[in-house]
Structures are given as structure tokens and as C-alpha cells.
C-alpha atoms as a PDB file:
ATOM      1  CA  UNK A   1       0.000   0.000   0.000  1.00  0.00           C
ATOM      2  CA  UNK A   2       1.740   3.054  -0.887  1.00  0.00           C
ATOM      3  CA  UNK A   3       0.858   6.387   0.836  1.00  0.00           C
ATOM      4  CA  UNK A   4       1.954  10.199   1.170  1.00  0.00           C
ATOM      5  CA  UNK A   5       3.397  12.015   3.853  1.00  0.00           C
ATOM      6  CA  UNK A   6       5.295  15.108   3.771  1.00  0.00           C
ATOM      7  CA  UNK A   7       7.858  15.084   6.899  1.00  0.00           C
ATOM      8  CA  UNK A   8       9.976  17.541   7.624  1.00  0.00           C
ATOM      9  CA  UNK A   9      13.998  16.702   6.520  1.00  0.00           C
ATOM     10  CA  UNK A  10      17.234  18.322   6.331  1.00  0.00           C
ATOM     11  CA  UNK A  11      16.046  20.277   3.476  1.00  0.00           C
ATOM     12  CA  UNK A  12      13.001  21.495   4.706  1.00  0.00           C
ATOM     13  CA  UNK A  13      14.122  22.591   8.165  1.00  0.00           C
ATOM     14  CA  UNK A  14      17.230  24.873   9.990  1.00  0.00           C
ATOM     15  CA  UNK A  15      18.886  27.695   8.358  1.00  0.00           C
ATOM     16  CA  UNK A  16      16.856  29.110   4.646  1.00  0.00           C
ATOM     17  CA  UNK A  17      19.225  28.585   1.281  1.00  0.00           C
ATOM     18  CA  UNK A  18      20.887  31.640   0.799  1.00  0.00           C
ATOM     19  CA  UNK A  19      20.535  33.052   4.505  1.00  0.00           C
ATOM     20  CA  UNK A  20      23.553  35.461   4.767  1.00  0.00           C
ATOM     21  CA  UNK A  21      24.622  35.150   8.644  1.00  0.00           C
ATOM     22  CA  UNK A  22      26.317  37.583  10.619  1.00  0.00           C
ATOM     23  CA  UNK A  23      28.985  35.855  13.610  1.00  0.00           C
ATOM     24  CA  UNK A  24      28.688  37.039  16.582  1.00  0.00           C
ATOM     25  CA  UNK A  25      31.218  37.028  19.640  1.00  0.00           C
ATOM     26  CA  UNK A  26      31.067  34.704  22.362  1.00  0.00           C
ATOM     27  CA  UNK A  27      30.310  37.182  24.998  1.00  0.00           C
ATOM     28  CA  UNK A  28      29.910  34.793  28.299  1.00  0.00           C
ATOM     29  CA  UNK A  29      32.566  32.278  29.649  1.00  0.00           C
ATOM     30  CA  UNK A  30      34.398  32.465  26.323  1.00  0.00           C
ATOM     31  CA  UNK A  31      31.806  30.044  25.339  1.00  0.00           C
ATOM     32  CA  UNK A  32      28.476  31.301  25.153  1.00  0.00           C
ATOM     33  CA  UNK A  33      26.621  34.141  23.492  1.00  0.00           C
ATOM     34  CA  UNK A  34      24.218  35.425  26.348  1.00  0.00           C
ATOM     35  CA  UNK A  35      20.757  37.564  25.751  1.00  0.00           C
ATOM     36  CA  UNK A  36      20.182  39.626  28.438  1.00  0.00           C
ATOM     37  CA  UNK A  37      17.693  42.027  26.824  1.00  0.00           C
ATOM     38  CA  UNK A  38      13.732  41.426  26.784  1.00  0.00           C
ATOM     39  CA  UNK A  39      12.518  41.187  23.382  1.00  0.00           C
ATOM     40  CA  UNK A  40      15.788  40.858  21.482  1.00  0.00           C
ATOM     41  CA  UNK A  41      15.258  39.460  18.017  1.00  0.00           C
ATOM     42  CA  UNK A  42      18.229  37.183  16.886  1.00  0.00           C
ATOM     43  CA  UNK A  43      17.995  36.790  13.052  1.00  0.00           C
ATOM     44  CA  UNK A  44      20.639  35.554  10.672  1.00  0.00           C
ATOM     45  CA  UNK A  45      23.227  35.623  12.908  1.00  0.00           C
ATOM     46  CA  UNK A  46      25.826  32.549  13.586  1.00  0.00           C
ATOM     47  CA  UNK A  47      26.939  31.617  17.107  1.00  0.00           C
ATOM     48  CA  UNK A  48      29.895  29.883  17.422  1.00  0.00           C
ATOM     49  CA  UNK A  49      29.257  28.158  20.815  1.00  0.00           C
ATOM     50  CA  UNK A  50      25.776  28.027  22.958  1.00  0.00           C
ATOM     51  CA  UNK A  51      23.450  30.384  23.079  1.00  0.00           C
ATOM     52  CA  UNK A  52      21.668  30.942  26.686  1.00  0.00           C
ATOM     53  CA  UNK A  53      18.734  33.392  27.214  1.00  0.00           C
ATOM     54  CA  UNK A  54      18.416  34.906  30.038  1.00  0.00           C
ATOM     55  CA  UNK A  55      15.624  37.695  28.955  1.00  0.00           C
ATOM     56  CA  UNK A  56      11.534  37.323  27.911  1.00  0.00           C
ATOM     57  CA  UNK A  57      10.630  37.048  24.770  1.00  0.00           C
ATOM     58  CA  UNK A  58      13.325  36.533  23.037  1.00  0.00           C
ATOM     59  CA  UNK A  59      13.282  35.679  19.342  1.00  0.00           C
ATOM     60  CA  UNK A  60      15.644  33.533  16.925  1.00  0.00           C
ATOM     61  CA  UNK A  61      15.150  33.106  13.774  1.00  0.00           C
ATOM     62  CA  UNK A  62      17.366  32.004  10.610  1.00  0.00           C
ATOM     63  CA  UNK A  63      19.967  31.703  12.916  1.00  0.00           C
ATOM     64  CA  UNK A  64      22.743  28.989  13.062  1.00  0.00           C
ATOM     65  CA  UNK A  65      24.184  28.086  16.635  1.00  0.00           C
ATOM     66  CA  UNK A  66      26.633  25.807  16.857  1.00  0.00           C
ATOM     67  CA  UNK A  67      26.053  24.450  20.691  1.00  0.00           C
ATOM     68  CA  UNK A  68      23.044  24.323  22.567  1.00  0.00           C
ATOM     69  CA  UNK A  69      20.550  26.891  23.063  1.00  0.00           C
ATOM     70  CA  UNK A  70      18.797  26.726  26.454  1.00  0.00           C
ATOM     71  CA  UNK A  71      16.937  29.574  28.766  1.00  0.00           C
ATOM     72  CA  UNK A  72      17.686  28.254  32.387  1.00  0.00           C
ATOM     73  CA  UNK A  73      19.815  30.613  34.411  1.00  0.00           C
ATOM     74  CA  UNK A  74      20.089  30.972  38.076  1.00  0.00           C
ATOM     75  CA  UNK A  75      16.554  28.437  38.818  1.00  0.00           C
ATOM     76  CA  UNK A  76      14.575  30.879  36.128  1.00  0.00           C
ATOM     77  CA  UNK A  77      13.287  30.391  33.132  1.00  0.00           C
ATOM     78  CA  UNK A  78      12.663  32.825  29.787  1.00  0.00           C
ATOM     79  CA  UNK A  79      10.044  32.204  27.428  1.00  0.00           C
ATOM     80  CA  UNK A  80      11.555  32.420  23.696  1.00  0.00           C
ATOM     81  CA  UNK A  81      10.519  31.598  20.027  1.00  0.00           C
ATOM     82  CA  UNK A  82      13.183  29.886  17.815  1.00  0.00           C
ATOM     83  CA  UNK A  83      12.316  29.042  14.223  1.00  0.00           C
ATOM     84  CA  UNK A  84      14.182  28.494  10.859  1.00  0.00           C
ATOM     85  CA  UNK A  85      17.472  28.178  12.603  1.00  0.00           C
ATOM     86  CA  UNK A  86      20.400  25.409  12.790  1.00  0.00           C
ATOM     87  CA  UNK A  87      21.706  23.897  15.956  1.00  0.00           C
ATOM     88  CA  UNK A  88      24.196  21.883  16.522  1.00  0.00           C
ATOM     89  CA  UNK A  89      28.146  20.842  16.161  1.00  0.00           C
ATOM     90  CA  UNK A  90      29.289  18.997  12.414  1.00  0.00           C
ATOM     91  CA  UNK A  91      32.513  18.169  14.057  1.00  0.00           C
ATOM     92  CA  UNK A  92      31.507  16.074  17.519  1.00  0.00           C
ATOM     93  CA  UNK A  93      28.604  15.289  19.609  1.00  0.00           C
ATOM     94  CA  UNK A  94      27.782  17.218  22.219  1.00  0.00           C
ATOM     95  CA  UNK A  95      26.929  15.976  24.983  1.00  0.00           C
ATOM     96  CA  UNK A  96      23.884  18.046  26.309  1.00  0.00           C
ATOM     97  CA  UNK A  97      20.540  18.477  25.232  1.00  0.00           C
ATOM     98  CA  UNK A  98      20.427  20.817  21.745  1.00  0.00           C
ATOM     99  CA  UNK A  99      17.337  23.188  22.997  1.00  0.00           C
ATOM    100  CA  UNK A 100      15.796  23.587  26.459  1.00  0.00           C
ATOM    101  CA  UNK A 101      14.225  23.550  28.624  1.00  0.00           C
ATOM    102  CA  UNK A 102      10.738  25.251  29.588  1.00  0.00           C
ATOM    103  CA  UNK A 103       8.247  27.972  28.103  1.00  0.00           C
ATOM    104  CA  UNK A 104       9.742  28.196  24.346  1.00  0.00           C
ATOM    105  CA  UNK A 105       8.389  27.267  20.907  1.00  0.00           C
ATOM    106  CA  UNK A 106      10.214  25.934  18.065  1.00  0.00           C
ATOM    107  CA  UNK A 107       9.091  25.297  14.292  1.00  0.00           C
ATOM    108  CA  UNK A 108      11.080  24.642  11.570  1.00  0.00           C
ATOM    109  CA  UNK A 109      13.803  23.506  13.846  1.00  0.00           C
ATOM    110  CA  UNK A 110      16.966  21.335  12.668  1.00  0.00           C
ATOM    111  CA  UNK A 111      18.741  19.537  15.304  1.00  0.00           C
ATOM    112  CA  UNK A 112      22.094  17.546  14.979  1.00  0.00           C
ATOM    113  CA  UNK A 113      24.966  17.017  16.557  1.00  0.00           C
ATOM    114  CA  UNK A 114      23.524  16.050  19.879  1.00  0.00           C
ATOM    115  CA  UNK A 115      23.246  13.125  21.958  1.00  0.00           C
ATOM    116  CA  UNK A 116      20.034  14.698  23.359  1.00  0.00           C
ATOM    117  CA  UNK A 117      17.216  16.672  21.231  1.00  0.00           C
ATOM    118  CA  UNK A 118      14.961  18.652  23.065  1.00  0.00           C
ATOM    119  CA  UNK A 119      14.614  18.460  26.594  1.00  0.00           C
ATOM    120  CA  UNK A 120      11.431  18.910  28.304  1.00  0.00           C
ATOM    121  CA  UNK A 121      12.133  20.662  31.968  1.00  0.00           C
ATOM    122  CA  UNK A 122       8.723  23.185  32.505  1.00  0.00           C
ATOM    123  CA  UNK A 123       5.361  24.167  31.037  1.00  0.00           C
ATOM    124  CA  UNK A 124       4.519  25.656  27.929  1.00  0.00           C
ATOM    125  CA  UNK A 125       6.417  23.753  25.141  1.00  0.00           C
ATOM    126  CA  UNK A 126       4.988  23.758  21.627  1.00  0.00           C
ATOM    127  CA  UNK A 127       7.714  21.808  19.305  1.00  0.00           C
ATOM    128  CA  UNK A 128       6.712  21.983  15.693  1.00  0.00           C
ATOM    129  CA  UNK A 129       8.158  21.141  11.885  1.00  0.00           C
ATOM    130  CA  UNK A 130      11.261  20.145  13.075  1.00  0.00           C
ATOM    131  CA  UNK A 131      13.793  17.441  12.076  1.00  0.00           C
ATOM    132  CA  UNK A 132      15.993  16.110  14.735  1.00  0.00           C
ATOM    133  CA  UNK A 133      18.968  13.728  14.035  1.00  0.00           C
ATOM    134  CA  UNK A 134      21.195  11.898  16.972  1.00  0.00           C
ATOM    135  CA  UNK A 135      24.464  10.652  17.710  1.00  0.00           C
ATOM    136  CA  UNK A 136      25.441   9.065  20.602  1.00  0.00           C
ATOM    137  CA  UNK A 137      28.927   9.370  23.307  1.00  0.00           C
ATOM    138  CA  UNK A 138      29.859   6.627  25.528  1.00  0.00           C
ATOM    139  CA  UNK A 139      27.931   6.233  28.327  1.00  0.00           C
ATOM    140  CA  UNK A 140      24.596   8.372  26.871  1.00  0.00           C
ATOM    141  CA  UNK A 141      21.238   7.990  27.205  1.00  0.00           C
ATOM    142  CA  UNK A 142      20.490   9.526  23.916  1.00  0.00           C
ATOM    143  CA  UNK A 143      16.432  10.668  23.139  1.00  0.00           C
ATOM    144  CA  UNK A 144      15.002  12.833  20.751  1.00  0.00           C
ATOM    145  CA  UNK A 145      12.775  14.707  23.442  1.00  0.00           C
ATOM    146  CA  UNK A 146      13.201  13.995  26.615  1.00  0.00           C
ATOM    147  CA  UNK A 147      10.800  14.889  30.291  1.00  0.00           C
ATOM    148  CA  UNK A 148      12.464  16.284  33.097  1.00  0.00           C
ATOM    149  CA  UNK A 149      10.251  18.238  35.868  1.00  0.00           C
ATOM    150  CA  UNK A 150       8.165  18.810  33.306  1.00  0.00           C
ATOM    151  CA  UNK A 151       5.339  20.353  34.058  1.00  0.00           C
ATOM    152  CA  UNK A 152       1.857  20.965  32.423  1.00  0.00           C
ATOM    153  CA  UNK A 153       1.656  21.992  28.135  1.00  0.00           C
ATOM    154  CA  UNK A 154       3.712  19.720  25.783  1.00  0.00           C
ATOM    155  CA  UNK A 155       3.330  19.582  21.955  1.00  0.00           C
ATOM    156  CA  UNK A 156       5.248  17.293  19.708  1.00  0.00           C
ATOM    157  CA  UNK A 157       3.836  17.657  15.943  1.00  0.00           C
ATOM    158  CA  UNK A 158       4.841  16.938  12.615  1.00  0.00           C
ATOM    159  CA  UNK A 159       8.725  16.538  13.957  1.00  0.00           C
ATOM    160  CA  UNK A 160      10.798  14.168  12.372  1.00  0.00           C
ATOM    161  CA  UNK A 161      12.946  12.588  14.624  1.00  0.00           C
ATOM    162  CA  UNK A 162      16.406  10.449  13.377  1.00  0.00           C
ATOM    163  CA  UNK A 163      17.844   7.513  16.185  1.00  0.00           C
ATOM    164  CA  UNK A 164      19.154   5.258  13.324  1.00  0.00           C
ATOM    165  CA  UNK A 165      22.946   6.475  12.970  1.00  0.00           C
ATOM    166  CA  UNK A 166      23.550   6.358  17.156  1.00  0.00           C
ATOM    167  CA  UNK A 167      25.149   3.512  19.053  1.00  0.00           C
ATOM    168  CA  UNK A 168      22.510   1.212  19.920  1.00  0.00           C
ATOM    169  CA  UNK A 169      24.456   0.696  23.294  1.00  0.00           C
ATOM    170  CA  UNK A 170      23.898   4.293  24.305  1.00  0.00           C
ATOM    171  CA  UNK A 171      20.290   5.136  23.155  1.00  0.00           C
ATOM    172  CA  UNK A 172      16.750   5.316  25.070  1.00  0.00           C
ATOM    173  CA  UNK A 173      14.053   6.701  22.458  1.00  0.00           C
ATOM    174  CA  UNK A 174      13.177   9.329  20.196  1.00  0.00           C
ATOM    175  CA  UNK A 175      10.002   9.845  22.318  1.00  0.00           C
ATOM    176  CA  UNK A 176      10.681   9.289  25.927  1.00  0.00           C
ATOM    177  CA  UNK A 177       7.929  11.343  27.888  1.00  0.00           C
ATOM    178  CA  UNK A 178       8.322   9.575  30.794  1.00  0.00           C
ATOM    179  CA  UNK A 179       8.131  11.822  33.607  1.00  0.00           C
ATOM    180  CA  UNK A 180       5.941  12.219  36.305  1.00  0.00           C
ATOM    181  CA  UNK A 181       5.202  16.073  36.321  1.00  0.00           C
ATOM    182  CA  UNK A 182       4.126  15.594  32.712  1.00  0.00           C
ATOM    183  CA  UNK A 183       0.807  17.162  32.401  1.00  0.00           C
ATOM    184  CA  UNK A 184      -1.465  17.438  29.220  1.00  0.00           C
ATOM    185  CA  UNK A 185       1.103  15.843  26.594  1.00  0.00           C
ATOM    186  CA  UNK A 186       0.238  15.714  22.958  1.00  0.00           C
ATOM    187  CA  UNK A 187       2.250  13.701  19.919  1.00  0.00           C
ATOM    188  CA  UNK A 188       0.839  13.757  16.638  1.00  0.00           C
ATOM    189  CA  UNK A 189       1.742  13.264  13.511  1.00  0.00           C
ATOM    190  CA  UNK A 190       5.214  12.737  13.598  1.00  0.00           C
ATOM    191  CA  UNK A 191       7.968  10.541  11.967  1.00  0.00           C
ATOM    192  CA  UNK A 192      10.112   8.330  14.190  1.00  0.00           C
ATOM    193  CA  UNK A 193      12.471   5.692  14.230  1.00  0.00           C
ATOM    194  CA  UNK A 194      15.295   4.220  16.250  1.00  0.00           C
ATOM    195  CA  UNK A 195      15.778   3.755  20.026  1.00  0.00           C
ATOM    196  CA  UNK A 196      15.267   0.929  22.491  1.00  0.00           C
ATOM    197  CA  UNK A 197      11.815   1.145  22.409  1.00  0.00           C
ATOM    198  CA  UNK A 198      10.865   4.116  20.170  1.00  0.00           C
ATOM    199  CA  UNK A 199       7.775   5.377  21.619  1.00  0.00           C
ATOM    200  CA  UNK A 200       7.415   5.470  25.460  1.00  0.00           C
ATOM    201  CA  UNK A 201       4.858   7.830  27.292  1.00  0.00           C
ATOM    202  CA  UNK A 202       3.840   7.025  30.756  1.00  0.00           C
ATOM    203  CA  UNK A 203       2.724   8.777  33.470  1.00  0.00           C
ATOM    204  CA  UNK A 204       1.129  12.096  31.959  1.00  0.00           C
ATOM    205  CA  UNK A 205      -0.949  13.761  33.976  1.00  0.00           C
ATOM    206  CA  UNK A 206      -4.044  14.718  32.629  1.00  0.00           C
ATOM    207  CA  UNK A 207      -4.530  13.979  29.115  1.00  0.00           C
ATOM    208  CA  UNK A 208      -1.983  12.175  26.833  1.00  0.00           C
ATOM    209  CA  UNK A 209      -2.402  11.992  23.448  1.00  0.00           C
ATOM    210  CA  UNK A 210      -0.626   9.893  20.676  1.00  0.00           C
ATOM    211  CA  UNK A 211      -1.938   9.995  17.475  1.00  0.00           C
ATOM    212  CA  UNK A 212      -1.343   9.750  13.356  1.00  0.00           C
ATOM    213  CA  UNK A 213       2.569   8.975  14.317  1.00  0.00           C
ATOM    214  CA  UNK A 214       4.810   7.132  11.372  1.00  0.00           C
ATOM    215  CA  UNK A 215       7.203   4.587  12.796  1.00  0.00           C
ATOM    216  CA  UNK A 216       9.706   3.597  10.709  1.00  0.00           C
ATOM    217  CA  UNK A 217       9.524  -0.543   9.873  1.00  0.00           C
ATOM    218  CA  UNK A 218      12.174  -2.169  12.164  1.00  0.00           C
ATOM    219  CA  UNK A 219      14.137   1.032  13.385  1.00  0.00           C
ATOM    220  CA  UNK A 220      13.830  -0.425  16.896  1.00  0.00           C
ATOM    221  CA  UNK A 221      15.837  -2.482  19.083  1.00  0.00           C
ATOM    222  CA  UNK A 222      13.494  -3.984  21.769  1.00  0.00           C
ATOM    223  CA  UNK A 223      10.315  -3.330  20.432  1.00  0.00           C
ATOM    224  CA  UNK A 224       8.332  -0.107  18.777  1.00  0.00           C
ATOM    225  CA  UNK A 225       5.851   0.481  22.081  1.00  0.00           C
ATOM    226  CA  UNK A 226       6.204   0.811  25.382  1.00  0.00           C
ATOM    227  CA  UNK A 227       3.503   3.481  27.284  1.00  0.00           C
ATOM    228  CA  UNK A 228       1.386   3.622  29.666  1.00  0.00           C
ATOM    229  CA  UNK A 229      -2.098   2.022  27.034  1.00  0.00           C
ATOM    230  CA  UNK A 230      -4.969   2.539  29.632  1.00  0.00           C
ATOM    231  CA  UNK A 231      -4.452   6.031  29.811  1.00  0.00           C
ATOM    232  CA  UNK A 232      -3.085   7.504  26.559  1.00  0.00           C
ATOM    233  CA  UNK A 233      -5.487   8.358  23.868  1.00  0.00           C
ATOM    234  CA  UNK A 234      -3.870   6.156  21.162  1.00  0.00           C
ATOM    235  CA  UNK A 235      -4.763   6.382  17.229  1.00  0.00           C
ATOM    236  CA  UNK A 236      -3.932   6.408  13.782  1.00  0.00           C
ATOM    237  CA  UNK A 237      -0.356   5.330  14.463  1.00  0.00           C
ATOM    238  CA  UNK A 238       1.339   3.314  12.118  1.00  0.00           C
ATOM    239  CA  UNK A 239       4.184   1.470  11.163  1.00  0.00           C
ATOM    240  CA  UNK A 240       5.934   2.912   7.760  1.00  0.00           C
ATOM    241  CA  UNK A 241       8.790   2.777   4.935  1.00  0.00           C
ATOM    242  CA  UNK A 242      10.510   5.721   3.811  1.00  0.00           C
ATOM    243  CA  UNK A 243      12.937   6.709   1.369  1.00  0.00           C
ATOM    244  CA  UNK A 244      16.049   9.229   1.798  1.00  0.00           C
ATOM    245  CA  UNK A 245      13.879  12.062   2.243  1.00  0.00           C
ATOM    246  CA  UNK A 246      12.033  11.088   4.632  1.00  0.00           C
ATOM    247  CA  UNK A 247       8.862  10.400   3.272  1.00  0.00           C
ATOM    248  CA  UNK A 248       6.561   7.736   3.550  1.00  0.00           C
ATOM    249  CA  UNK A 249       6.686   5.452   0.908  1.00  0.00           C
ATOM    250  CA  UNK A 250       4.186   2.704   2.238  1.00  0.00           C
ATOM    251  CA  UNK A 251       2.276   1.476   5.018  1.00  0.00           C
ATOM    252  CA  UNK A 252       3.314  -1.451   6.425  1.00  0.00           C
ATOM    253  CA  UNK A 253       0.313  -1.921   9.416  1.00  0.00           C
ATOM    254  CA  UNK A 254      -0.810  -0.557  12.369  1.00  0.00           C
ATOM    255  CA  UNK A 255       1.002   0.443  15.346  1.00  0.00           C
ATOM    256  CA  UNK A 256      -0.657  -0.601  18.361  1.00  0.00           C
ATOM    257  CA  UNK A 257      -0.041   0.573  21.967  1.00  0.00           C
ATOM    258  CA  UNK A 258       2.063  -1.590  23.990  1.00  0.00           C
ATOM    259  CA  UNK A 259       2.495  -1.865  27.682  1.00  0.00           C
ATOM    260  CA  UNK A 260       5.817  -4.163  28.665  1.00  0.00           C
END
């Protein structure tokens, strides 16, 4: 059966063809480029380290930073937009999560370079369009999106997420949504493949919804499933082919919800 399914992809996703980028300094512990201005619009510039915000409302766009980006300083948190932009190392992996953690939304994302996607550590996370690809270092615990402390407002949709190329040894999932202060968690129509078990959300808080996923035909090294089935609103989810682009190619069955 074939099908169609545009997913987002390396082409689709991070820095715009053409973009003309302007470097900035590292201006914080010789490497980091810190925000400390509310409402400070970051577009087509290149960071050549992490970028932390520390300042509301901050945006990025077109942008290409070559850590992490992440808006935790001092126990706070700053709500920021980041969209059309590149993060990540070509070089290495780096070892912490490429964007976090709480109160930010990201579309048109591209992700690589990382051990760890996006990590999940507060309310108010809307993750959208994006295209995530992993590696793995020795001793990692490598996931695509990953709950910590979580908290209540979490959106995963139409994000491709890439497991395949990292060392089975050192992987958990793409989607591991796992934690306890999860609340109100929604995962649709995304494309996934790799991990232990690719797919695990348990104990969500409110309402948890999977639905009209696309996992990739024998990606997985335990099994595709493992969430909490009683209590997440499971449908549409199937099992797929693709071809170097990312898109679906054919349907190869349902995906049912599995509880191990």
C-alpha cells in the first residue's frame, strides 16, 4: 500500500538557502553568546558556541548556533521563540541536550549534533516542523525529546525525529515522555524511528495523546511500544517505509499501543 506524507527533513528545516549570517562574539565564559535584553530578536546571525537566554521574549530566527541553546539561568526560566534556525556541532557530539528547557516554541527547527534533542524541563512547550537527528557518546542515554520536571503543556507535531545512525548501546528513544510532572502531553503526527523502544509515554498527567505517528519498519531495538495504554489516547499510528527524504513510501500496518 503506498501512501503520502510530507515530513519535515534536512532540506526542509534549519537555516533558509541563501541566509547570509552575521557571527557574533562569544560574549559569556568564552563560550556562550548570552541575551540579556527582553525582546531581542536574533535573526541571521551565527553563534559559534551556545546560546543561553536569560531575557523574555526573546526571538531567533534564521539563525545557526553551533552548541546548545537553552533559557535556564540561576533556577529561572525565559520564554523564547526559535524558528528556521540550525543547531548543533558537524565536528563532535555534544553531549547536552540541543534546545531547552521550559516555556519556548520551536518550528522549523533542525537539530544535529547532539546526543540529546529537546529536553522537556517546565510548562509551555509547543515543538513543531522540526527534524531532529542523533548521535550518541559513551555512556549516553540519547532521546530525541526527553521529560524532566516537566510540568503541564507539551506539543510534539509533525517533527521528524532520526535515532538510526547512534550507538545502539547508548540510546533510550526518540520519544521518551516519561516523567511524572508531565501534564497534558500531545504527539501527533510525527515521523520516528530508532531507540530501544521508540515510543514510550507514561505517566502524563491529565490527558496524553498519541496519534497519526509514522514509525519507521524495524528502526527499533526492543520493540516499537512501550507506554502507559490505559491512559493515553492512542490512534492512527502506524508502522511505515521511507525513502532518503524522509517520506513515507508505504504502510506497512498498524502500530498498536504496547504496555511491557
Amino acid at each position: 500500500m503506498t501512501v503520502s506524507g510530507d515530513y519535515p527533513s534536512p532540506a526542509t528545516t534549519g537555516v533558509p538557502a541563501g541566509t547570509k549570517l552575521t557571527r557574533l562574539g562569544l560574549n559569556f565564559d568564552g563560550t556562550t553568546y548570552r541575551v540579556t535584553a527582553h525582546n531581542t530578536v536574533l535573526d541571521g546571525v551565527h553563534i559559534p558556541g551556545d546560546l543561553l537566554i536569560t531575557a523574555n521574549n526573546v526571538r531567533v530566527t534564521r539563525s545557526q548556533i553551533d552548541g546548545m541553546v537553552y533559557n535556564e539561568y540561576s533556577r529561572k526560566f525565559y520564554p523564547f521563540t526559535i524558528s528556521d534556525s540550525t543547531i548543533g556541532p558537524t565536528s563532535y557530539c555534544h553531549g547536552q541536550p540541543a534546545l531547552g528547557f521550559s516555556d519556548y516554541t520551536a518550528t522549523r527547527v533542525l537539530l544535529r549534533g547532539h546526543s540529546d534533542g529537546f529536553r522537556a524541563s517546565g510548562p509551555n512547550i509547543n515543538i513543531q516542523d522540526s527534524y531532529v537527528h542523533l548521535c550518541t557518546n559513551p555512556g549516553a542515554h540519547s532521546d530525541g525529546i526527553q521529560t524532566y520536571l516537566t510540568g503541564r503543556g507539551l506539543t510534539l507535531n509533525h517533527t521528524t525525529i532520526d535515532q538510526r545512525d547512534a550507538n545502539p548501546a547508548d540510546v533510550t528513544a526518540p520519544v521518551f515522555i516519561v516523567d511524572s510532572q508531565a501534564e497534558d502531553v500531545v504527539v501527533t503526527n510525527n515521523l520516528i524511528m530508532g531507540g530501544t523502544y521508540s515510543i514510550q509515554v507514561r505517566n502524563v498527567k491529565g490527558t496524553a495523546i498519541v496519534q497519526n505517528n509514522r514509525l519507521v519498519n524495524q528502526s527499533w531495538i526492543y520493540a516499537p511500544v512501550d507506554s502507559d495504554c490505559a491512559t493515553v489516547n492512542w490512534s492512527g499510528n502506524t508502522i511505515v517505509t521511507i525513502d532518503a527524504n524522509y517520506q513515507v513510501v508505504s504502510t506497512v500496518g498498524p502500530l498498536p499501543c504496547k504496555d511491557w
